[in-house]
PDB file of N, CA and C in Angstrom:
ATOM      1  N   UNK A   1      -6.083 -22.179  -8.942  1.00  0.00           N
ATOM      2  CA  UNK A   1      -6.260 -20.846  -9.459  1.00  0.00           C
ATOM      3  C   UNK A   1      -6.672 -19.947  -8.300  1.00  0.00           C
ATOM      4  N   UNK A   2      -6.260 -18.696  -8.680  1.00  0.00           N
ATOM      5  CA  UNK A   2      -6.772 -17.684  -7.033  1.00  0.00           C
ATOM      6  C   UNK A   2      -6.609 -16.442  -7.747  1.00  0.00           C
ATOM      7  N   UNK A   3      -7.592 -15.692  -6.890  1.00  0.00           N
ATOM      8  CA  UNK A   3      -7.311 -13.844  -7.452  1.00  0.00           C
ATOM      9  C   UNK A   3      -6.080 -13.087  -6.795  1.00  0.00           C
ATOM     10  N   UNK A   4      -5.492 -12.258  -7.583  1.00  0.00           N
ATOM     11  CA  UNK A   4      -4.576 -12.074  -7.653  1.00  0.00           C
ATOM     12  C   UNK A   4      -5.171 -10.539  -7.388  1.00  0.00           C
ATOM     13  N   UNK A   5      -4.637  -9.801  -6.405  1.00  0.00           N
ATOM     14  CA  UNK A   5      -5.124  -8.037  -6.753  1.00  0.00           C
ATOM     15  C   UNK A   5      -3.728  -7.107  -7.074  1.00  0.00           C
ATOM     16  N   UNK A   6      -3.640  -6.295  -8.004  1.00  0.00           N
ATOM     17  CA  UNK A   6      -2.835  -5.322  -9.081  1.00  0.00           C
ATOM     18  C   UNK A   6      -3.119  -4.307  -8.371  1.00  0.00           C
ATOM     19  N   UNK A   7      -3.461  -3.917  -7.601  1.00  0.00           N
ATOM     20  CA  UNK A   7      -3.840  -2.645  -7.008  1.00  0.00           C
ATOM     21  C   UNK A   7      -2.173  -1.663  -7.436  1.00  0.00           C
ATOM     22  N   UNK A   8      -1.297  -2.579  -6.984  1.00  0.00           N
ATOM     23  CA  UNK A   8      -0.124  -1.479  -7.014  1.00  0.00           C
ATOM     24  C   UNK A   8       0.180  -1.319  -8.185  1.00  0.00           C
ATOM     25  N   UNK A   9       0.391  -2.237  -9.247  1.00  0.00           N
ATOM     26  CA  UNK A   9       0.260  -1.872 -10.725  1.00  0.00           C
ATOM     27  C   UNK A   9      -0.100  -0.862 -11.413  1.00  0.00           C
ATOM     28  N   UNK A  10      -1.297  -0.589 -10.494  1.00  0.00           N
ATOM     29  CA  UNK A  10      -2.712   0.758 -11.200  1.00  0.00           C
ATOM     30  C   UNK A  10      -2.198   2.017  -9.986  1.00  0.00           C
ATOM     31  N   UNK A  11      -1.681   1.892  -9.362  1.00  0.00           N
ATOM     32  CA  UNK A  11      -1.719   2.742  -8.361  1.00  0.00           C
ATOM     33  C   UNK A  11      -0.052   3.365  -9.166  1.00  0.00           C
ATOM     34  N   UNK A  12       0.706   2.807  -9.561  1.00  0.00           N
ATOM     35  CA  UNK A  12       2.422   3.266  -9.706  1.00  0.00           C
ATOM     36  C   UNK A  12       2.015   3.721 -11.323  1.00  0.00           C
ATOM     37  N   UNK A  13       0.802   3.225 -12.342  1.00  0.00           N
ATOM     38  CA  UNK A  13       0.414   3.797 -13.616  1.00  0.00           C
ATOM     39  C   UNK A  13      -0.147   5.110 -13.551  1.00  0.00           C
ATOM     40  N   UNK A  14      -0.747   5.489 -12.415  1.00  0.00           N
ATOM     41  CA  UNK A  14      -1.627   6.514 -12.251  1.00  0.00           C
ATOM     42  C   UNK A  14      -0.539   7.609 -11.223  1.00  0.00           C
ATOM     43  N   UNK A  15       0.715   7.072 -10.904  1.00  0.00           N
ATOM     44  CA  UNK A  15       1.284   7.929  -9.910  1.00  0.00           C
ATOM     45  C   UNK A  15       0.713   8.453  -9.012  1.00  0.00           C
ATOM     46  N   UNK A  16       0.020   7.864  -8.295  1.00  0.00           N
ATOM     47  CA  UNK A  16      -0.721   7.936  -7.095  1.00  0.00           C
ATOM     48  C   UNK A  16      -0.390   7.227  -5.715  1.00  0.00           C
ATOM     49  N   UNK A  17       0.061   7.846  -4.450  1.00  0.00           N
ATOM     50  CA  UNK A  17       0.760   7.198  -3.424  1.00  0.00           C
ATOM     51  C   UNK A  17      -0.714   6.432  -2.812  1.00  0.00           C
ATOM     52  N   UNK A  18      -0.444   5.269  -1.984  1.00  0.00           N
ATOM     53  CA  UNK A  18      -1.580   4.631  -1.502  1.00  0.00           C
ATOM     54  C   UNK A  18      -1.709   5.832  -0.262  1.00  0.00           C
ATOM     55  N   UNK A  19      -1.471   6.055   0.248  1.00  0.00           N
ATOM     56  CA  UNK A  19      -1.759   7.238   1.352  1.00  0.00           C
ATOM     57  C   UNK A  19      -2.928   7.708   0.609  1.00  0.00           C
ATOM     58  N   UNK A  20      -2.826   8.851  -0.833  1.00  0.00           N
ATOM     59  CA  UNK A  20      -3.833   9.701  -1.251  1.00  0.00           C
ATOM     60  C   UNK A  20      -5.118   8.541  -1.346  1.00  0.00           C
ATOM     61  N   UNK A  21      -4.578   7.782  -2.375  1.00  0.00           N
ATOM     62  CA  UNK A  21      -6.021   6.596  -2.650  1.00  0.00           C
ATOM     63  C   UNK A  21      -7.234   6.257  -1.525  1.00  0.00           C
ATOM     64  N   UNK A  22      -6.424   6.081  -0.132  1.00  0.00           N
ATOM     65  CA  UNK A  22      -6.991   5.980   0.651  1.00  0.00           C
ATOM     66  C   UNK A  22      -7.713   6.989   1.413  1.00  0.00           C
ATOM     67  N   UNK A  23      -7.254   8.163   1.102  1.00  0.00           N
ATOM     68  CA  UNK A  23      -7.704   9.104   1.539  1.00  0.00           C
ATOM     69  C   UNK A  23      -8.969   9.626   0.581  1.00  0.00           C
ATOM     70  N   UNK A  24      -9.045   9.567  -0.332  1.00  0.00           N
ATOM     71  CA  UNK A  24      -9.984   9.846  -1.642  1.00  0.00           C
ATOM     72  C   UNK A  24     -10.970   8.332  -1.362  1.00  0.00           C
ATOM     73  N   UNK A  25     -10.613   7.382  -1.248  1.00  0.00           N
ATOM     74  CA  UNK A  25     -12.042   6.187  -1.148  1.00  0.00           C
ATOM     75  C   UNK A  25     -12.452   6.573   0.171  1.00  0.00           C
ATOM     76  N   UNK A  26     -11.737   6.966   1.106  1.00  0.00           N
ATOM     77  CA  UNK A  26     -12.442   6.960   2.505  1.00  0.00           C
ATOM     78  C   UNK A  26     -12.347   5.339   3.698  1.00  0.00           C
ATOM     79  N   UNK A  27     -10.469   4.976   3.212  1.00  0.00           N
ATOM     80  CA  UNK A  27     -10.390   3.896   4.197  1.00  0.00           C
ATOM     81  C   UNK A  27      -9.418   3.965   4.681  1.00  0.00           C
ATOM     82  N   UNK A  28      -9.423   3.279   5.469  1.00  0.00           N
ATOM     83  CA  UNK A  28      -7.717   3.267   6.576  1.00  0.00           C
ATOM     84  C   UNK A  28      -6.581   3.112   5.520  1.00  0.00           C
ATOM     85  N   UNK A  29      -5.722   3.581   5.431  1.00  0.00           N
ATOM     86  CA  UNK A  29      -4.209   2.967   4.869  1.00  0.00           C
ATOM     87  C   UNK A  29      -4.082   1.727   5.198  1.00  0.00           C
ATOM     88  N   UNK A  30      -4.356   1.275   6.601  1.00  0.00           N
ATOM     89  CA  UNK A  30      -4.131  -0.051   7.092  1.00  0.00           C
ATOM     90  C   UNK A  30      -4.960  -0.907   5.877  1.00  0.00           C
ATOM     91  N   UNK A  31      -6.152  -0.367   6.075  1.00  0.00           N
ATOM     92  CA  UNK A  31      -6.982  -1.537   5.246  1.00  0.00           C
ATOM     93  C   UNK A  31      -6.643  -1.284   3.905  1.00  0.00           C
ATOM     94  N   UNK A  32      -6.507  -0.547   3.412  1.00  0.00           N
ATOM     95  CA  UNK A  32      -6.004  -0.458   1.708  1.00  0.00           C
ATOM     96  C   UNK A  32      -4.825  -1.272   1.853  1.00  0.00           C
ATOM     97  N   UNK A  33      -3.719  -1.044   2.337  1.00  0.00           N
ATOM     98  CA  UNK A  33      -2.433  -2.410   2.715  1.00  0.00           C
ATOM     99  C   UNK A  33      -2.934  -3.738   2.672  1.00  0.00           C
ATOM    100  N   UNK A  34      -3.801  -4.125   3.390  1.00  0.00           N
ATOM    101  CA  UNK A  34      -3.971  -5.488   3.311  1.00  0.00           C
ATOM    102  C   UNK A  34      -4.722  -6.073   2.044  1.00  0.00           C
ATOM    103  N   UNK A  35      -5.568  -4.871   1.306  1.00  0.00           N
ATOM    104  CA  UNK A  35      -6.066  -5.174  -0.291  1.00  0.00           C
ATOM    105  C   UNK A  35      -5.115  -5.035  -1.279  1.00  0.00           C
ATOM    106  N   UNK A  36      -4.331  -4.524  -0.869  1.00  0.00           N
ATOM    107  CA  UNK A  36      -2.936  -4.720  -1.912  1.00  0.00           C
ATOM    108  C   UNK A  36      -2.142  -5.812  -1.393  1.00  0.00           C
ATOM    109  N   UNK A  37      -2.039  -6.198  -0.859  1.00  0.00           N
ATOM    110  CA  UNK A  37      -0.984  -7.645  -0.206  1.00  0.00           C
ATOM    111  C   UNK A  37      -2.282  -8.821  -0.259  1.00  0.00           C
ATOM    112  N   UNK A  38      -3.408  -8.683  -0.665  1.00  0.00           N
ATOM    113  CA  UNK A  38      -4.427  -9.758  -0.940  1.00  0.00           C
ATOM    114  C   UNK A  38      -4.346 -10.455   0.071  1.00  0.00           C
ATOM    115  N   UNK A  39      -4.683  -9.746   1.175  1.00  0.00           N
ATOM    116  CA  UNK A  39      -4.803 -10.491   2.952  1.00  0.00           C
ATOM    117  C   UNK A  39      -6.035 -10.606   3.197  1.00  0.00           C
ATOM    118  N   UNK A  40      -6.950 -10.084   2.201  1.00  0.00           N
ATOM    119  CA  UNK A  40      -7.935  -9.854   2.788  1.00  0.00           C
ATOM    120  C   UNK A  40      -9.500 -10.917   2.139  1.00  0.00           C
ATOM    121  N   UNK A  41     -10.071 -11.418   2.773  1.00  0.00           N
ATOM    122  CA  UNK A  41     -11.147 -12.484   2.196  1.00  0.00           C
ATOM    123  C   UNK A  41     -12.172 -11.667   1.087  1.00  0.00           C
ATOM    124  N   UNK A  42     -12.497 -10.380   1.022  1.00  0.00           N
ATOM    125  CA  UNK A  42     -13.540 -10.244  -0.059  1.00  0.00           C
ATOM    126  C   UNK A  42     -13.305  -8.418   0.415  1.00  0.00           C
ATOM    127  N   UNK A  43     -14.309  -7.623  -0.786  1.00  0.00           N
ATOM    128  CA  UNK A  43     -13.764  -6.145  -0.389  1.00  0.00           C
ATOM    129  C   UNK A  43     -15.187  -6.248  -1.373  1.00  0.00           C
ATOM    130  N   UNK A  44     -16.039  -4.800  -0.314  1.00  0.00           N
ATOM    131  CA  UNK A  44     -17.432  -4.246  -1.019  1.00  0.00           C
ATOM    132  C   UNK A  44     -17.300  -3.722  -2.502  1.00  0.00           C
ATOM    133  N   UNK A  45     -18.496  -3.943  -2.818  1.00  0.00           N
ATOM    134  CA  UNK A  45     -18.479  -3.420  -4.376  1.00  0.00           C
ATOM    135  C   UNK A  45     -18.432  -2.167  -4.409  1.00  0.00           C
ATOM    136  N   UNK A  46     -18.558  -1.602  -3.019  1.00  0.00           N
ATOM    137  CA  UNK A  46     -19.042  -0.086  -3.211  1.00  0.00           C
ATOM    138  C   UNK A  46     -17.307   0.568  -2.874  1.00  0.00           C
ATOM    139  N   UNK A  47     -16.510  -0.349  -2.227  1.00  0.00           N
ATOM    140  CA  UNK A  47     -15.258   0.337  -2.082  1.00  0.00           C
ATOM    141  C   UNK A  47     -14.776  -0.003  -3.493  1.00  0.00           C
ATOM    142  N   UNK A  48     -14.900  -0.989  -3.810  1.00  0.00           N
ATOM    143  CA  UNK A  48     -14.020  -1.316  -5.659  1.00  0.00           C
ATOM    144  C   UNK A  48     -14.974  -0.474  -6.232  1.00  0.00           C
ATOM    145  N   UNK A  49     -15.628   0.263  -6.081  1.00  0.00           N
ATOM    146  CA  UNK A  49     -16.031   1.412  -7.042  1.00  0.00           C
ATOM    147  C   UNK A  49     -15.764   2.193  -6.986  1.00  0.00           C
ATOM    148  N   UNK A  50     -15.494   2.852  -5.406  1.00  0.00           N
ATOM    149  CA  UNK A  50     -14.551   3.829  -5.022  1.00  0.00           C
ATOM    150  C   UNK A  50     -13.026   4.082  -5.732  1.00  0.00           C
ATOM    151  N   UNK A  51     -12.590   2.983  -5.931  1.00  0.00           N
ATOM    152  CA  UNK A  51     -11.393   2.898  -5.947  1.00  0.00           C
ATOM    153  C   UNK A  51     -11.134   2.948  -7.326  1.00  0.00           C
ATOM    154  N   UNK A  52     -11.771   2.284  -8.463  1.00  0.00           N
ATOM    155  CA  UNK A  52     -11.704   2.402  -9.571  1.00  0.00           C
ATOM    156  C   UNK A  52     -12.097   4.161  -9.690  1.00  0.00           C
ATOM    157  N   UNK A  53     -13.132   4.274  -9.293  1.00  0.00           N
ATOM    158  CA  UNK A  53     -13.225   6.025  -9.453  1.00  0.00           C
ATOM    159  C   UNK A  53     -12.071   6.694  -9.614  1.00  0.00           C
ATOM    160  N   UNK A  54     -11.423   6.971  -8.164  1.00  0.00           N
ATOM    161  CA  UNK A  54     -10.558   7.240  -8.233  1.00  0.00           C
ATOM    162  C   UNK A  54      -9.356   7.148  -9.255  1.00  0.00           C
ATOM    163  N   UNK A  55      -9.163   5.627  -9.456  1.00  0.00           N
ATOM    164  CA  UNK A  55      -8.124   5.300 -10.480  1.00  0.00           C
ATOM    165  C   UNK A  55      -8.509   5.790 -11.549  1.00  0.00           C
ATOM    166  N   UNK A  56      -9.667   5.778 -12.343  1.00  0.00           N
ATOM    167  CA  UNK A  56     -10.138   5.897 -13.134  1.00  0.00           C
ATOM    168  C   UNK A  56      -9.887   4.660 -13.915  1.00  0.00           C
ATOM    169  N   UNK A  57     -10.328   3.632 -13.497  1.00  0.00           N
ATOM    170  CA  UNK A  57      -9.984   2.303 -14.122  1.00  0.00           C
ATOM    171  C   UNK A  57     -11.295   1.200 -14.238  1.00  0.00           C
ATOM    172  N   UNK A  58     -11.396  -0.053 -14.313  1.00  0.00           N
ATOM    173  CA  UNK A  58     -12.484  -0.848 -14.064  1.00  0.00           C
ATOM    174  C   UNK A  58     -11.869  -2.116 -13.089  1.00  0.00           C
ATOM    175  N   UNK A  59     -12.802  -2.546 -12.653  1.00  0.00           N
ATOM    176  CA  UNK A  59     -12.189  -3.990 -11.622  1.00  0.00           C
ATOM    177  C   UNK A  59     -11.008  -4.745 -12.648  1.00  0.00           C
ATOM    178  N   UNK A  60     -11.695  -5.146 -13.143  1.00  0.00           N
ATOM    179  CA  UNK A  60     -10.887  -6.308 -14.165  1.00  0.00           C
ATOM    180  C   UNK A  60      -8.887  -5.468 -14.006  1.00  0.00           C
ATOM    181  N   UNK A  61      -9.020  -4.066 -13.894  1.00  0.00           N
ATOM    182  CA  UNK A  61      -7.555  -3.589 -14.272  1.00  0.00           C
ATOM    183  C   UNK A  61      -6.426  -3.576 -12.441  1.00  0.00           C
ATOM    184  N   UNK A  62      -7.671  -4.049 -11.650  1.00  0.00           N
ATOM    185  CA  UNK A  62      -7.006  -4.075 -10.546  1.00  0.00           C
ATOM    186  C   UNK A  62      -7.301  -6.135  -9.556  1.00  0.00           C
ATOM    187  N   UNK A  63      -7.609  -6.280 -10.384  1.00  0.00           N
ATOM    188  CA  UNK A  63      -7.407  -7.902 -10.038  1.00  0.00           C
ATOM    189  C   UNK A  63      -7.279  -8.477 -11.281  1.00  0.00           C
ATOM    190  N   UNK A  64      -6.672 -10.175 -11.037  1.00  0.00           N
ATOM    191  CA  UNK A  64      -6.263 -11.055 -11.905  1.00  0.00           C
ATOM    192  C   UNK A  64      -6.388 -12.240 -11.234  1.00  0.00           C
ATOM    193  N   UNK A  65      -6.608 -12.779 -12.151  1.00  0.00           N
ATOM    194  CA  UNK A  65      -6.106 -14.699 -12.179  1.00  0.00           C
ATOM    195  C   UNK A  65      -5.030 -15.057 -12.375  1.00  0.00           C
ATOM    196  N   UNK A  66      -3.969 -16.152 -11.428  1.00  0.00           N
ATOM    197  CA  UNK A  66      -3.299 -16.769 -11.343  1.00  0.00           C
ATOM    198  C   UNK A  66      -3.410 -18.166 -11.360  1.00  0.00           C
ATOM    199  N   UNK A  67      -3.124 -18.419 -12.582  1.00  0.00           N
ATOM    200  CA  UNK A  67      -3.294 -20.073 -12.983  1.00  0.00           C
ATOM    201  C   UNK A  67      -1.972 -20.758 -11.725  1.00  0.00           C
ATOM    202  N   UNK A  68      -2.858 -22.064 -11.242  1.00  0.00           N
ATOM    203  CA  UNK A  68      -2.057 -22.833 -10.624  1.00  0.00           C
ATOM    204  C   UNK A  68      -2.772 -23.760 -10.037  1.00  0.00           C
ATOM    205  N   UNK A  69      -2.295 -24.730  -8.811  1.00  0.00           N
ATOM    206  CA  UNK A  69      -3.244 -25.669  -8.201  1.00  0.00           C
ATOM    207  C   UNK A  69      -4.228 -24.775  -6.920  1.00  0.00           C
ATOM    208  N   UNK A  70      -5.347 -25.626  -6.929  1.00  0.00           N
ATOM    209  CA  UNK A  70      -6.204 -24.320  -6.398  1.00  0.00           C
ATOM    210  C   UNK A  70      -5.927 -24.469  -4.840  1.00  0.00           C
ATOM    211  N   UNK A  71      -6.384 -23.586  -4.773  1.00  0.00           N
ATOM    212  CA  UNK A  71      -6.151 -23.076  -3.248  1.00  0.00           C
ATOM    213  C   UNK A  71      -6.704 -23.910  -2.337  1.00  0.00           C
ATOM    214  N   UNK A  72      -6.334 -24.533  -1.202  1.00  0.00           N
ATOM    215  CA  UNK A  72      -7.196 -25.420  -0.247  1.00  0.00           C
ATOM    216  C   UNK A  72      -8.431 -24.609   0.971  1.00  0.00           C
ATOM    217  N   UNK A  73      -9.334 -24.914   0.951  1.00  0.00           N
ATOM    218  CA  UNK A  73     -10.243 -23.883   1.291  1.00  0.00           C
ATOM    219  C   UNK A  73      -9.967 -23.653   2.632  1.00  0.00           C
ATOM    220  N   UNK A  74      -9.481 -25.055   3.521  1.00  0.00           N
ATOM    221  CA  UNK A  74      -9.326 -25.133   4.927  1.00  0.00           C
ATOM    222  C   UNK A  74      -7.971 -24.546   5.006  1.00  0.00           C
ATOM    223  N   UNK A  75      -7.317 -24.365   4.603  1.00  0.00           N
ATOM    224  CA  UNK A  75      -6.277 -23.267   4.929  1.00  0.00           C
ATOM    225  C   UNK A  75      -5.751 -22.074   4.247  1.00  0.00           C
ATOM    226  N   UNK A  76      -6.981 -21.700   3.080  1.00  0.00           N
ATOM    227  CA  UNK A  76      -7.033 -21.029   3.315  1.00  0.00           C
ATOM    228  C   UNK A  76      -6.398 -19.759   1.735  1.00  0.00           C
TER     229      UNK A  76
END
């Protein structure tokens, strides 16, 4: 099982380009890219609050669970 992040889901519901999003939470495009492609090991509570703000959404509507065999920790 592994988290899964929807960011673009909520982002194409709300018609909102990731450019603006990022510009309204206050982070790089770069780094909003890699939280939407789930590159990234963990993201502050205070930016997923940002971001839901923005969306006007709650966590739960921008991540998910993906049932499967779990992830191996050493790689990752």
């Amino acid at each position: 099982m592994r988290i899964v992040v929807t960011l673009d889901v909520m982002l194409a519901r709300r018609k909102m380009k990731a450019k603006d999003l990022a510009e309204r939470v206050g982070i790089t495009e770069a780094n909003l890219s890699l939280l939407r492609t789930g590159k990234v090991k963990g993201v502050r509570f205070e930016t997923l609050a940002k971001i839901c703000e923005a969306l006007q959404c709650k966590p739960a509507d921008l991540l998910d669970i993906e049932e499967g065999d779990p992830v191996d920790e050493a790689s990752g």
